[in-house]
Protein backbone atom coordinates (compact mmCIF):
# COMPACT_ATOMS: atom_id res chain seq x y z
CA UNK A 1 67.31 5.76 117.40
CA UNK A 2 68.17 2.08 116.70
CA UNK A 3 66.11 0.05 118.80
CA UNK A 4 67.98 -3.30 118.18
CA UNK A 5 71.43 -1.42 119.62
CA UNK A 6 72.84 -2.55 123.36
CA UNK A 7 71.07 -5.35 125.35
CA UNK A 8 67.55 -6.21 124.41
CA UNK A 9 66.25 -8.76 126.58
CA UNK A 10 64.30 -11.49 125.03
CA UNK A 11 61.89 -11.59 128.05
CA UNK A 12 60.01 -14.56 129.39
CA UNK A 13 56.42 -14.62 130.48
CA UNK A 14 55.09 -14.87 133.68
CA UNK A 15 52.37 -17.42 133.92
CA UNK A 16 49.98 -18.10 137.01
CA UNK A 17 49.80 -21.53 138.36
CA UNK A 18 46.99 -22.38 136.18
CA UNK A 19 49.07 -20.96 133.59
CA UNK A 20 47.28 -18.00 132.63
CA UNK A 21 49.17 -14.77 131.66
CA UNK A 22 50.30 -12.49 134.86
CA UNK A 23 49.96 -9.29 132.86
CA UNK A 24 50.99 -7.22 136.31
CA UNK A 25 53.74 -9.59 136.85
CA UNK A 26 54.92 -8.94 133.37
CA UNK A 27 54.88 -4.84 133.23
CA UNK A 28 56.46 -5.29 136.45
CA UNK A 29 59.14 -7.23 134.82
CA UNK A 30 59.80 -4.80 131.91
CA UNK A 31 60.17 -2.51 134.91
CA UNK A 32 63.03 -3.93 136.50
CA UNK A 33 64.50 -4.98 133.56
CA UNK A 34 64.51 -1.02 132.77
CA UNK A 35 65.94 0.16 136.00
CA UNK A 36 68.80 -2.75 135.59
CA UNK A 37 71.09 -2.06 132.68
CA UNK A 38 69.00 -2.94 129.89
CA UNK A 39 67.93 -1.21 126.43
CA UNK A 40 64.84 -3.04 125.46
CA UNK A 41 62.31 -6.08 126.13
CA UNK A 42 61.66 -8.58 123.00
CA UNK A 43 57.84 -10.15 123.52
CA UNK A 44 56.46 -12.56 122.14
CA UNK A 45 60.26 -14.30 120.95
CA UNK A 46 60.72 -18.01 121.79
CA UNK A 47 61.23 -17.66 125.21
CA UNK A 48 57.94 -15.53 125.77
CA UNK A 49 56.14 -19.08 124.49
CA UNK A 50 54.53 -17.09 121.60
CA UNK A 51 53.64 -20.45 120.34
CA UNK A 52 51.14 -21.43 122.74
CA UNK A 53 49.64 -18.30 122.99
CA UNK A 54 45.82 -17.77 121.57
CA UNK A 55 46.02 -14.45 118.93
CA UNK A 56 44.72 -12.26 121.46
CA UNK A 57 47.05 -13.45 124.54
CA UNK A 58 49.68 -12.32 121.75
CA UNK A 59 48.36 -9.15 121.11
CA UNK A 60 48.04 -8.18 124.68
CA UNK A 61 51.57 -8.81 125.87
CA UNK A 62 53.26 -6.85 123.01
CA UNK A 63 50.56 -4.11 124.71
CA UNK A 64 51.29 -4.85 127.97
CA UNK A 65 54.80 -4.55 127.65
CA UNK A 66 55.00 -1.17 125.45
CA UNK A 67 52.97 0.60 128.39
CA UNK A 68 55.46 -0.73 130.64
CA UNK A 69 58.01 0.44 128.11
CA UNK A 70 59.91 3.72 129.83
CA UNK A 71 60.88 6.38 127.72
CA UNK A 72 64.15 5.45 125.66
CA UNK A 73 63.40 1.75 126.44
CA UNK A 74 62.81 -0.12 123.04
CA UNK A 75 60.09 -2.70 122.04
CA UNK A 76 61.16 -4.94 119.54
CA UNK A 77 58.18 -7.59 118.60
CA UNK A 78 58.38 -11.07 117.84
CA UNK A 79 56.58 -12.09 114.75
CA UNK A 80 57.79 -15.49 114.30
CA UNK A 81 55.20 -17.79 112.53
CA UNK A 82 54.18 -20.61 110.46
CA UNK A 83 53.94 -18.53 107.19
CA UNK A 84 54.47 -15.21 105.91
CA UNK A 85 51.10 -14.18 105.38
CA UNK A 86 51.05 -14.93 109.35
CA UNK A 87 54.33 -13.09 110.51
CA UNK A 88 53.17 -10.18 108.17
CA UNK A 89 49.81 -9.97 110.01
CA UNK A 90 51.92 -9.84 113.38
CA UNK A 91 54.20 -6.87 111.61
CA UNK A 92 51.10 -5.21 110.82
CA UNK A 93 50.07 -5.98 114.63
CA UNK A 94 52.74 -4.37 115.88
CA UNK A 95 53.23 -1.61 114.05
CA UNK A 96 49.54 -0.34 114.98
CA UNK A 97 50.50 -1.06 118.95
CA UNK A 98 53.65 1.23 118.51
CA UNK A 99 56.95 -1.36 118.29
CA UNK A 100 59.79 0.53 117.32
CA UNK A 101 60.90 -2.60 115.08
CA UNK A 102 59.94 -6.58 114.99
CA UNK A 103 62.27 -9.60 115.37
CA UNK A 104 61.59 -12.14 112.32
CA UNK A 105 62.12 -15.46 112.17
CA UNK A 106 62.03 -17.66 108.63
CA UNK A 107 59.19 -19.66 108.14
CA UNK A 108 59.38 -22.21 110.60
CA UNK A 109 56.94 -24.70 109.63
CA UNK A 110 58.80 -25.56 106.14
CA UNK A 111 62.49 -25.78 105.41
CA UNK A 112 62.09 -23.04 102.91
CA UNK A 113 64.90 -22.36 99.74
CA UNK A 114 66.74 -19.35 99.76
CA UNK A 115 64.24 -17.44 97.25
CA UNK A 116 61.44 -18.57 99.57
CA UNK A 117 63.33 -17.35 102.61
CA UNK A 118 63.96 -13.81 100.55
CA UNK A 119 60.20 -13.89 99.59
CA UNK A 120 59.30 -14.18 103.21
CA UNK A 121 61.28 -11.16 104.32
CA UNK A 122 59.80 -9.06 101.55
CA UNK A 123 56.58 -10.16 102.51
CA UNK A 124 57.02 -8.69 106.00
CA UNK A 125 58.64 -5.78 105.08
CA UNK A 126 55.39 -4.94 103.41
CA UNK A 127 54.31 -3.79 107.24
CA UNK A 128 56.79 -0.88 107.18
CA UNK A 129 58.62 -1.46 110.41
CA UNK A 130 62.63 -2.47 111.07
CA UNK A 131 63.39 -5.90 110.70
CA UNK A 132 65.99 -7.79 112.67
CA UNK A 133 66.38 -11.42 110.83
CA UNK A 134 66.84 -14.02 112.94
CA UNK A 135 69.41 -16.75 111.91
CA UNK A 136 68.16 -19.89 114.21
CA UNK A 137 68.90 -22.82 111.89
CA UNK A 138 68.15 -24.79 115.41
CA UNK A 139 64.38 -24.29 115.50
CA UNK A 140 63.42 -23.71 112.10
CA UNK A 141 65.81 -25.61 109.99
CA UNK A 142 66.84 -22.82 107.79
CA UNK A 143 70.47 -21.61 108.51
CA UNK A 144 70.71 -17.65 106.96
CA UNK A 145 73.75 -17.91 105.65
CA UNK A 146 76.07 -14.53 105.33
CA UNK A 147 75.70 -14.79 101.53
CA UNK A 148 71.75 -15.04 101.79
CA UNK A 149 71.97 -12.05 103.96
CA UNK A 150 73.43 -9.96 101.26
CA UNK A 151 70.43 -10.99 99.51
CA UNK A 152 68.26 -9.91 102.24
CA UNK A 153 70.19 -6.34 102.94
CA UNK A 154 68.49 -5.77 99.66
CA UNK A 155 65.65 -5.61 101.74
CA UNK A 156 65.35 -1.84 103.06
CA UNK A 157 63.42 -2.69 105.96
CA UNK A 158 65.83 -5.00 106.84
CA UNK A 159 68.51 -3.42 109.06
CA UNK A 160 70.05 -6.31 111.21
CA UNK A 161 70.77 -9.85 112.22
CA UNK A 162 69.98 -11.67 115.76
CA UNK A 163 73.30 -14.23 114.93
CA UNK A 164 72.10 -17.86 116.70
CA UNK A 165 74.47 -20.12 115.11
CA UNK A 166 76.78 -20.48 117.44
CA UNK A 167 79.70 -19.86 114.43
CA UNK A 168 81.17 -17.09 115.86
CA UNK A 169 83.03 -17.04 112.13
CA UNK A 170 79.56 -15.85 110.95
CA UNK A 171 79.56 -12.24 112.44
CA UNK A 172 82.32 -11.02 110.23
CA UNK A 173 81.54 -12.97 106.99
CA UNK A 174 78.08 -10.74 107.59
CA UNK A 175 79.77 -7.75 108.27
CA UNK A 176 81.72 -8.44 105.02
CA UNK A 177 78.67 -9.73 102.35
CA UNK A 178 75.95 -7.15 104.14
CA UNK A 179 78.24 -4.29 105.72
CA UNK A 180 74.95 -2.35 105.64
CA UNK A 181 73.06 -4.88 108.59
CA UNK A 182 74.41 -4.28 111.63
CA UNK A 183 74.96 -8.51 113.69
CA UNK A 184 73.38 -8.45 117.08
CA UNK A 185 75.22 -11.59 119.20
CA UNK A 186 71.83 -14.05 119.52
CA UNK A 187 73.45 -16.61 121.76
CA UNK A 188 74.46 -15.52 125.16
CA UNK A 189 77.03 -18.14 125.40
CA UNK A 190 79.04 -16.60 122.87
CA UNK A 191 78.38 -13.19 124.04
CA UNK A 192 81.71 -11.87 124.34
CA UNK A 193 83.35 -13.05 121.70
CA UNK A 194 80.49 -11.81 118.89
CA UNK A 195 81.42 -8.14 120.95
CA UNK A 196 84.88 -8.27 120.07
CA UNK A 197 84.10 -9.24 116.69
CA UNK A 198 81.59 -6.14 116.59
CA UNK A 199 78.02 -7.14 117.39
CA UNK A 200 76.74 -3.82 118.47
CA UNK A 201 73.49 -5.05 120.28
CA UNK A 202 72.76 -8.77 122.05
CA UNK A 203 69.33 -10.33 122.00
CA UNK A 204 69.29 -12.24 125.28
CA UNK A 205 68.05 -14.48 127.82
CA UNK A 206 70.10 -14.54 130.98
CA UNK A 207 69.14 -10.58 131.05
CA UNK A 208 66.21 -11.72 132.71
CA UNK A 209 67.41 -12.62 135.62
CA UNK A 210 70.86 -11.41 135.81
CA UNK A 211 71.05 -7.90 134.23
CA UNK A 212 73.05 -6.07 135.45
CA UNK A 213 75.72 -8.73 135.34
CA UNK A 214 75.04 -9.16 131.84
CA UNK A 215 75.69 -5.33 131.13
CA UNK A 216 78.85 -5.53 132.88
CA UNK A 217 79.74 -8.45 130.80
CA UNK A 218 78.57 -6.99 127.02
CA UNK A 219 80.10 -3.05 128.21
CA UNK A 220 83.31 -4.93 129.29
CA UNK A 221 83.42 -6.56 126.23
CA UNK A 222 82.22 -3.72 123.61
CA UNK A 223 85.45 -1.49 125.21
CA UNK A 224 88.14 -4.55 124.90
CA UNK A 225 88.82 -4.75 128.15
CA UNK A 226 90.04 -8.33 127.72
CA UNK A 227 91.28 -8.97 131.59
CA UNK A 228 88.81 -7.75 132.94
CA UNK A 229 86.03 -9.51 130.71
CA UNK A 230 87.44 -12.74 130.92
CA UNK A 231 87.22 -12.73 134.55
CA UNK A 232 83.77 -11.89 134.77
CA UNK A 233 83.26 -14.18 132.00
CA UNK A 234 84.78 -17.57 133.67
CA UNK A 235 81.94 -17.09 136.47
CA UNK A 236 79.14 -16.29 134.10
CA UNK A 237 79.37 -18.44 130.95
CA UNK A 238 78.16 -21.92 132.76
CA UNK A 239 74.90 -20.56 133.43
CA UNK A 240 74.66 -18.56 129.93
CA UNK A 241 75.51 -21.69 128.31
CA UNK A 242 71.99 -23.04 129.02
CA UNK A 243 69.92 -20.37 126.84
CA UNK A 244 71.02 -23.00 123.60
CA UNK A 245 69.86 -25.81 125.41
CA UNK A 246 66.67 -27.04 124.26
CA UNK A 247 64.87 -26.45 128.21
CA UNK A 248 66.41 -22.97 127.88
CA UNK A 249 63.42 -21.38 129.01
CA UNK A 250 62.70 -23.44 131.69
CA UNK A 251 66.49 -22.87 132.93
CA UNK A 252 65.79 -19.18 132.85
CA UNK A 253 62.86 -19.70 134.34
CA UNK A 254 64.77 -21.30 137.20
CA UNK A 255 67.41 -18.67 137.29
CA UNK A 256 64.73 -15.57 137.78
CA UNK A 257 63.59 -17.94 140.99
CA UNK A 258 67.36 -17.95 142.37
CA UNK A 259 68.00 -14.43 141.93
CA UNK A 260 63.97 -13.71 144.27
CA UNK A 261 62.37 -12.84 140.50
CA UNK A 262 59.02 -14.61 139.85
CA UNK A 263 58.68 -16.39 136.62
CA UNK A 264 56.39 -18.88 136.76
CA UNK A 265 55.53 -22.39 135.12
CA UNK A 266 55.79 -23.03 131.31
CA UNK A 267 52.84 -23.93 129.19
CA UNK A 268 52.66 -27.30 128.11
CA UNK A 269 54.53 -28.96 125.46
CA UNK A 270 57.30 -27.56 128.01
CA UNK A 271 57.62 -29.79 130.99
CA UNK A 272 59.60 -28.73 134.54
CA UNK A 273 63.69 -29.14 134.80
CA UNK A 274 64.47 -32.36 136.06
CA UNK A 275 65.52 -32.51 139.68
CA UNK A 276 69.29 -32.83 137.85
CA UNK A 277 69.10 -29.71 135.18
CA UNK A 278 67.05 -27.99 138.18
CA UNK A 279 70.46 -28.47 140.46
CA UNK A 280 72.59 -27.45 138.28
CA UNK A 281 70.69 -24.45 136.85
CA UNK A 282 70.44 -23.31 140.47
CA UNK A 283 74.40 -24.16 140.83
CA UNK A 284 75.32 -21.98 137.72
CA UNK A 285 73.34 -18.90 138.61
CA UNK A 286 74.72 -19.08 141.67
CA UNK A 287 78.78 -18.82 141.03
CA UNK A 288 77.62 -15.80 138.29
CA UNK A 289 76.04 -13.83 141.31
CA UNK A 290 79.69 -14.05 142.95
CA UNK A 291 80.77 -11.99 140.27
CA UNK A 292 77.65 -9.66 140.47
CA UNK A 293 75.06 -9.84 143.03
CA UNK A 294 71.37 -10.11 141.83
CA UNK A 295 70.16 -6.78 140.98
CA UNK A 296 67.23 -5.20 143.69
């Protein structure tokens, strides 16, 4: 089994009005997100607000969601952090819960060197479990480069990449300086074209409200079925162009309420869409479900 293979969906937390964790809204999610096209749930990632969650709010949604985990459905755990030590401590977290592999960001409170970056994966590895790397030079400040990832593929425990550059040149200079890592597309707005450049898994958001379009989309574009994926494409990429927008989880937050899916507020530094990014959120979501219709 390789848990980080086919759509994993990057999923966001519901939150009560008085923004307090839903947990039955939230296995209920993993739920549908199971019966809808979809390999796996990532907690705890960016859009899950991991950071402004208390330690055990963490530790009970990575729980929450592996009970609601079906068999076959993966859990892959976020453990991004302000240090190693911390991340490792998360690893360590979820490998005792049961995750079948984590999702690892760089240190993201310190633009870290290359060795420092290398340090940090070893560090985590220490925990034993599969690590995807995550490339998001965005939020921490670090851009992976392919040739640092042949560093890390030195790493055992690491076995792939969550790509969130945006470069779609990056996939194959990974595939050629690591050919051991296998390059999971990371931005859904570039979706397609990381699949015909061989991304064998996608870490996403727009799977949360739109799965079963989004499998079309990634199955489409995995076989080469260029016609056919460009059509469903032109109807779908507006909306997936907001989850590398900086309010991207307030947008998909929107979209899950336009598709009859509750998601709930965001916890505060995160403020609500403006009437204008609301509109046009709703707008976008809309022309994708006249490709596919909003799953039951």
């Amino acid at each position: 089994m390789r848990p980080w293979h086919g759509i994993v969906v990057a999923n966001t937390l519901p939150l009560n009005d008085d923004l307090s964790i839903n947990f039955d809204r939230l296995q209920e999610h993993i739920a549908f997100l199971a019966a809808n096209g979809v390999d796996g749930a990532c907690p705890n990632g960016s859009l899950g607000e991991y950071q402004v969650l208390t330690v055990d709010e963490r530790k009970q949604v990575l729980r929450a969601v592996l009970e609601a985990a079906p068999e076959g459905f993966s859990v892959i755990a976020g453990v991004g952090a302000y240090g190693s030590a911390e991340s490792l401590r998360w690893a360590e977290d979820a490998r005792e819960a049961g995750a079948h592999a984590v999702l690892a960001l760089p240190p993201n409170s310190y633009r870290a060197n290359d060795d420092e970056v290398v340090d940090h994966y070893r560090e985590v590895a220490r925990a034993g479990l599969p690590i995807v790397a995550y490339n998001n030079p965005y939020d921490t400040r670090i851009d992976i480069t392919a040739d640092l990832f042949a560093r890390l593929a030195e790493i055992e425990e690491v076995v792939a990449v969550k790509e969130f550059s945006g470069d779609i040149r990056r996939i194959t200079a990974i595939q050629r300086t690591a050919p051991r890592l296998d390059v999971l597309a990371g931005a859904d707005d570039v979706v397609v074209e990381a699949a015909l450049m061989g991304a064998v898994g996608w870490i996403g958001g727009f799977s949360n409200s739109i799965p079963q379009a989004c499998a079309a989309l990634w199955s489409l574009a995995r076989e080469g079925k260029l016609a056919e994926v460009r059509e469903l494409y032109a109807k779908l990429q507006a909306a997936l162009t907001w989850d590398t927008k900086h309010n991207f989880v307030q947008a998909i937050k929107v979209s899950q309420e336009v598709v009859g899916r509750y998601a709930g507020p965001c916890r505060p530094p995160r403020s609500p869409l403006s009437a204008e990014d609301r509109a046009q959120v709703i707008k976008d979501v809309e022309l994708a479900l006249t490709a596919v219709p909003a799953a039951a």
